[in-house]
Protein backbone atom coordinates (compact mmCIF):
# COMPACT_ATOMS: atom_id res chain seq x y z
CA UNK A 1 16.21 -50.16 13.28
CA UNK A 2 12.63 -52.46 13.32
CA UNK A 3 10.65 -50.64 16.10
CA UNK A 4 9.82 -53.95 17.34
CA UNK A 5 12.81 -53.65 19.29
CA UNK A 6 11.76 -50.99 21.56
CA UNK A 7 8.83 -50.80 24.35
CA UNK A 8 5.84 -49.22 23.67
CA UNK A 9 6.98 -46.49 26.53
CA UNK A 10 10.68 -46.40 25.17
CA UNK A 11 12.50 -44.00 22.28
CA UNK A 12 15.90 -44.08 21.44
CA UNK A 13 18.58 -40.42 21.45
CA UNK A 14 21.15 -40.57 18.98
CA UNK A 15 24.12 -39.12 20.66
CA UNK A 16 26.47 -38.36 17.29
CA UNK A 17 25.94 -37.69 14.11
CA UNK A 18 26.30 -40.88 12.22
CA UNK A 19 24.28 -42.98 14.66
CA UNK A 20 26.64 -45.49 16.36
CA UNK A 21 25.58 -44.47 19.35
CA UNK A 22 21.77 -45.34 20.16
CA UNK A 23 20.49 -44.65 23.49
CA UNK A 24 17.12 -46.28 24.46
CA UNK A 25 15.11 -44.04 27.50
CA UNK A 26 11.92 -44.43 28.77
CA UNK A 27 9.91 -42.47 31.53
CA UNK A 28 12.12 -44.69 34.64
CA UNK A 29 14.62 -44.72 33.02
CA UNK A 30 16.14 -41.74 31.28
CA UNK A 31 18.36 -38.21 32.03
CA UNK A 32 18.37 -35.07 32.37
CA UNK A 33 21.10 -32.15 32.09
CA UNK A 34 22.59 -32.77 35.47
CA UNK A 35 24.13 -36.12 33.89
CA UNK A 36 25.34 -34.40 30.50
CA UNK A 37 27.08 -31.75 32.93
CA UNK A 38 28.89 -34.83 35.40
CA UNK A 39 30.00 -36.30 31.94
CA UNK A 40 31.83 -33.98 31.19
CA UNK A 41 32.97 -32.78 34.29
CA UNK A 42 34.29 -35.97 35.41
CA UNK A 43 37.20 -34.80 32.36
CA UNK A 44 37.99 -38.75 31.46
CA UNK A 45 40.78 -39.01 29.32
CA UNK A 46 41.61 -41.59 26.60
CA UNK A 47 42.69 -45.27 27.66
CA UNK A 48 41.41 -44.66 31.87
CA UNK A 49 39.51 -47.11 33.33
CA UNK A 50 36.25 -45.93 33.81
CA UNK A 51 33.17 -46.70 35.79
CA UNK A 52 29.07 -44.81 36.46
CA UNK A 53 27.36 -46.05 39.43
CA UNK A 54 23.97 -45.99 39.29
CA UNK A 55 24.12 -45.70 35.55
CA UNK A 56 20.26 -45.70 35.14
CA UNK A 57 19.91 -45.69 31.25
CA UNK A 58 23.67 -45.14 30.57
CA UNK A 59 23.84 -41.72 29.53
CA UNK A 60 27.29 -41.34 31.17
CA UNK A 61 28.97 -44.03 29.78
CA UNK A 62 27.50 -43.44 26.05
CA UNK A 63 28.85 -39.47 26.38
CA UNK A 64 32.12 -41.01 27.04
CA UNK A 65 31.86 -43.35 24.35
CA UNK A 66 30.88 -40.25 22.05
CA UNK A 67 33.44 -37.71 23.57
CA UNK A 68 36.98 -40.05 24.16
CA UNK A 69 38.12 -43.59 23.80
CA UNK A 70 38.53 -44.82 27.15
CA UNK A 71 40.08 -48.58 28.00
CA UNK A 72 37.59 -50.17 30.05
CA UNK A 73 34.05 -49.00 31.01
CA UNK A 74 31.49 -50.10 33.52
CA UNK A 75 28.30 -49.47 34.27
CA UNK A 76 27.11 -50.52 37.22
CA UNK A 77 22.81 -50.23 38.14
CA UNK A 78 20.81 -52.06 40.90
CA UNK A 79 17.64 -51.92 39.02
CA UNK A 80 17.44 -55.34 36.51
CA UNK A 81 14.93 -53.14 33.78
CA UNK A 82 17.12 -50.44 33.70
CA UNK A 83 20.18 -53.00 33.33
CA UNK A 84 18.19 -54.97 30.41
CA UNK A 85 17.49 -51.43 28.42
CA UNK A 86 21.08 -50.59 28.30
CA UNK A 87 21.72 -53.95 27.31
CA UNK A 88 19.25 -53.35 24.13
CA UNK A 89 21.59 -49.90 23.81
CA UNK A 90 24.47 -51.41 23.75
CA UNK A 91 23.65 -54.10 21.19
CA UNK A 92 21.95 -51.57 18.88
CA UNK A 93 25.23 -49.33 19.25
CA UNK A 94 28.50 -50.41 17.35
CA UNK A 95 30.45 -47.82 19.60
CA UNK A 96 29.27 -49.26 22.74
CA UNK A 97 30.71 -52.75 22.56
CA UNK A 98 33.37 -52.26 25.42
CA UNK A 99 30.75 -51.59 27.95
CA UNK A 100 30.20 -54.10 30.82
CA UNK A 101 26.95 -53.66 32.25
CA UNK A 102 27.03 -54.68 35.94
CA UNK A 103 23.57 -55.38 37.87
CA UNK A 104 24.88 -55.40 41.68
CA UNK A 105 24.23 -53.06 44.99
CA UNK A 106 26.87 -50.97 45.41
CA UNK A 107 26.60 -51.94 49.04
CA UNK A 108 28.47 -55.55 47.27
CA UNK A 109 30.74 -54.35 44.81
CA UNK A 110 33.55 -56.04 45.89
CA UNK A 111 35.11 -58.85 44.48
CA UNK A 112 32.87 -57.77 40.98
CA UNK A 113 35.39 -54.93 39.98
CA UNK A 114 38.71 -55.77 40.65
CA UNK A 115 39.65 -53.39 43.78
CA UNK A 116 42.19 -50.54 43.01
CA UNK A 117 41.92 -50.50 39.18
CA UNK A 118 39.74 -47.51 38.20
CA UNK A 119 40.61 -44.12 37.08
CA UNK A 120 37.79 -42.25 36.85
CA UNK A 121 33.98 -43.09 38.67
CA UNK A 122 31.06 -40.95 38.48
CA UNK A 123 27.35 -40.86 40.26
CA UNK A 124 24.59 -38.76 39.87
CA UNK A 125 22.97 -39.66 43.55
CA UNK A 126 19.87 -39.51 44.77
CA UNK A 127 19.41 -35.91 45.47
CA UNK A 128 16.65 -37.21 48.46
CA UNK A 129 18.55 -38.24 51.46
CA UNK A 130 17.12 -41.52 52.81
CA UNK A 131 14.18 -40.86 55.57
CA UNK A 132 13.63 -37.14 53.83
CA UNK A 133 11.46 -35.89 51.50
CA UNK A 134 8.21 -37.59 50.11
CA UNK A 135 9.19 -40.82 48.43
CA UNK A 136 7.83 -41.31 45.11
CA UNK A 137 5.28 -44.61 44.33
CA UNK A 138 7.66 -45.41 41.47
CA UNK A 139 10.34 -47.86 42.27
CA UNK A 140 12.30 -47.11 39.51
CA UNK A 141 11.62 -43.56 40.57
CA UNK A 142 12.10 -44.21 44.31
CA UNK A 143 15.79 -45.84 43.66
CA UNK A 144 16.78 -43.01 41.36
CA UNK A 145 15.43 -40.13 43.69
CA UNK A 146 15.46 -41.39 47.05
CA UNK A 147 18.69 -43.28 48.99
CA UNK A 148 16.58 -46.12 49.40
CA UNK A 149 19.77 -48.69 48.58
CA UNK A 150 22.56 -47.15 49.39
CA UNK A 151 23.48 -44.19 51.78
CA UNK A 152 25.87 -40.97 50.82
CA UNK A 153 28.54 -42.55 52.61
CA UNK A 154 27.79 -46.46 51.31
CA UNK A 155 28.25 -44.77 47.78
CA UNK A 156 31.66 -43.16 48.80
CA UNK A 157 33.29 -46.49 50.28
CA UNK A 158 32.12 -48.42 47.42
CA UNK A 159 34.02 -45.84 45.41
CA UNK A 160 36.97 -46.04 47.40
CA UNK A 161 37.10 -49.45 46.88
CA UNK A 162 37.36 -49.57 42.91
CA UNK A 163 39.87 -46.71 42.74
CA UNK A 164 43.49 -46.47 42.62
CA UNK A 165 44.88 -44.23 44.46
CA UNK A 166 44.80 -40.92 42.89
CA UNK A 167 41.67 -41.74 40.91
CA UNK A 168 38.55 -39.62 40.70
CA UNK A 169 35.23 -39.93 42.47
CA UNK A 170 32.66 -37.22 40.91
CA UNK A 171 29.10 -36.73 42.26
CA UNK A 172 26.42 -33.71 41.59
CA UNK A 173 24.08 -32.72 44.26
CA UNK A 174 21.63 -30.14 45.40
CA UNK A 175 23.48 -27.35 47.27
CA UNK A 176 21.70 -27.93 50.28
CA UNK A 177 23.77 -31.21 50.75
CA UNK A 178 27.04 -29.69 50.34
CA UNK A 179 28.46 -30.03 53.67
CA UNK A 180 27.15 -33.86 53.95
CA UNK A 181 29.10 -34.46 50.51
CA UNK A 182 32.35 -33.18 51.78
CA UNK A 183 32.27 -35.05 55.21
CA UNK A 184 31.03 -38.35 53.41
CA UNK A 185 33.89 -38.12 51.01
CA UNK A 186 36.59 -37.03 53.59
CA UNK A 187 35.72 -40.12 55.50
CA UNK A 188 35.96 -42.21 52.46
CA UNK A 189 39.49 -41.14 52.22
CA UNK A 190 38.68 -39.45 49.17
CA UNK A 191 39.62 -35.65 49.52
CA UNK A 192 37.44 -33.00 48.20
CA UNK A 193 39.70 -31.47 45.35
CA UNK A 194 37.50 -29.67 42.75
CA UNK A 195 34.12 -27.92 43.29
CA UNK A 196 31.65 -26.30 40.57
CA UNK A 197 28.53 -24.76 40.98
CA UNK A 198 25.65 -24.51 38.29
CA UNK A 199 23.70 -22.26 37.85
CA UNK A 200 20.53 -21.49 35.36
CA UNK A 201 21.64 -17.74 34.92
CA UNK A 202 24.03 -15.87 36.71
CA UNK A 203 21.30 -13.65 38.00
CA UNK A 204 20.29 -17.02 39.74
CA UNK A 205 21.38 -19.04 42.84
CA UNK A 206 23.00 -22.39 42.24
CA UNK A 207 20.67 -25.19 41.51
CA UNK A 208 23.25 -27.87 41.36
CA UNK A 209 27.02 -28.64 42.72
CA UNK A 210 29.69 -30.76 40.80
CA UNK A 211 31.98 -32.53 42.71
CA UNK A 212 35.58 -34.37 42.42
CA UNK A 213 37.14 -35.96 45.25
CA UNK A 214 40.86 -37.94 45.07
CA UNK A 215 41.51 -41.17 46.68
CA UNK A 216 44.41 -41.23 48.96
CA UNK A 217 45.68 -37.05 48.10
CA UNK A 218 45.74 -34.49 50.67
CA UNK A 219 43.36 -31.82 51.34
CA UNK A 220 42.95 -28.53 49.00
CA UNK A 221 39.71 -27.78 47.16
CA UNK A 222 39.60 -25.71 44.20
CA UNK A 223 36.63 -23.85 43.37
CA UNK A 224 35.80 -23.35 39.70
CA UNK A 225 34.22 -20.72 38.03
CA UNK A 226 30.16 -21.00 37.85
CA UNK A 227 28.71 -22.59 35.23
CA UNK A 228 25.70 -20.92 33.82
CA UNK A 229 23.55 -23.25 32.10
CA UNK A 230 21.83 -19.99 30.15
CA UNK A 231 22.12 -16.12 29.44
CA UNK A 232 20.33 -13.55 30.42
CA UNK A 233 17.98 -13.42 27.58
CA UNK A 234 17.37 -17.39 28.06
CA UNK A 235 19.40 -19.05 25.31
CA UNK A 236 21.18 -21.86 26.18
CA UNK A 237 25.30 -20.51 27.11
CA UNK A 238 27.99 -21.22 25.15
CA UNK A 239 29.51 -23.75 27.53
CA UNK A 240 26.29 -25.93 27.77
CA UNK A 241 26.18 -26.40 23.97
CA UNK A 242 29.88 -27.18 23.99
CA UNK A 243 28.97 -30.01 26.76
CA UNK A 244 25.76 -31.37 25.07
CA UNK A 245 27.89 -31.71 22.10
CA UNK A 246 26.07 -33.71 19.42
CA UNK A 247 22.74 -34.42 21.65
CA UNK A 248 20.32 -32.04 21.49
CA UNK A 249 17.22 -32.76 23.44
């Protein structure tokens, strides 16, 4: 591919072998592990109707694209640069044709997705509740760490809205906003179902929750066994490598 095509800030991650699926990030606008680990735990099956909120660069979607061959797939981001470098992706990427890239606020959703037709939506939040923390000068940064458009519970009824009943919502979040997840989701009439915690080493305290709630299905949470993102000596764990697949940062 003619460099020319990137920004001077930007580099592109192959995520498979044979290089159908290009992924352009740049310092706003890339990922980390927590996304990798909602990928995959968000357990999409072929032909569902899919959809990432917040998508950023569109890591989610493109691990999809890599790992199953879903129907539909959205991709939905507030931020217009972000939106315009996953465009670049996806025209760079023969795989990632069937994504439609979506610049909206959550907050106005409707009437963009049709309403009740998703299986499966995932969002790696803002791990900053809005009014807490120190907000970073970045807006790009701001957005992605801060609720600065779009509250806990905002994200939830937006979620609600493009589901059909039964279908998954799945967020990650720091511990420490466990409680707040549960009651934001509840409310949202989708029902906590499945809970994971992450955690570097199993000598360590969880850094990280995965969460799946279920539109319109009655209460009963399952907790899964940790994940451990490491052994004890430091490698990476079996399970991580099995999730990160062909990427390798």
């Amino acid at each position: 591919m003619n460099n020319s095509f990137l920004l001077s800030d930007e580099h592109i991650e192959y995520l498979d072998a044979d290089k159908t699926l290009q992924l352009i990030v740049s310092p706003s606008h890339t990922f980390g592990t927590d996304a990798l680990l909602l990928a995959d735990f968000a357990n999409v099956k072929n032909h569902q109707k899919v959809c990432d909120f917040g998508t950023g660069c569109g890591i989610i979607p493109f691990c999809w694209l890599r790992d199953h061959s879903p129907k539909e797939v959205w991709a939905v981001e507030i931020q217009e640069k972000a939106c315009e470098q996953l465009r670049r992706s996806k025209e760079i990427s023969p795989r990632a044709q069937n994504i439609c890239i979506l610049h909206t606020d959550l907050r106005e959703i409707k009437g963009k997705i049709p309403g009740g037709s998703l299986d499966v939506v995932t969002m790696n939040p803002p791990y900053t509740a809005d009014g807490h923390g120190i907000l970073c000068e970045d807006t790009a940064r701001k957005t992605a760490r801060s609720e600065t458009s779009g509250t806990l519970q905002e994200i939830c009824t937006a979620a609600k809205y493009v589901l059909k009943f039964g279908g998954s919502f799945c967020i990650c979040l720091r511990p420490e906003r466990l409680s707040e997840a549960m009651i934001a989701l509840h409310e949202a009439d989708l029902e906590p179902k499945r809970l994971r915690f992450v955690h570097k080493k199993a000598s360590d305290a969880p850094w990280l929750f995965l969460l799946e709630g279920k539109r319109g299905r009655k209460s009963g949470l399952q907790v899964a066994a940790p994940l451990y993102l490491q052994n004890e000596d430091g490698s990476e764990s079996r399970e991580l490598l099995r999730i990160m697949g062909s990427y390798k940062k």
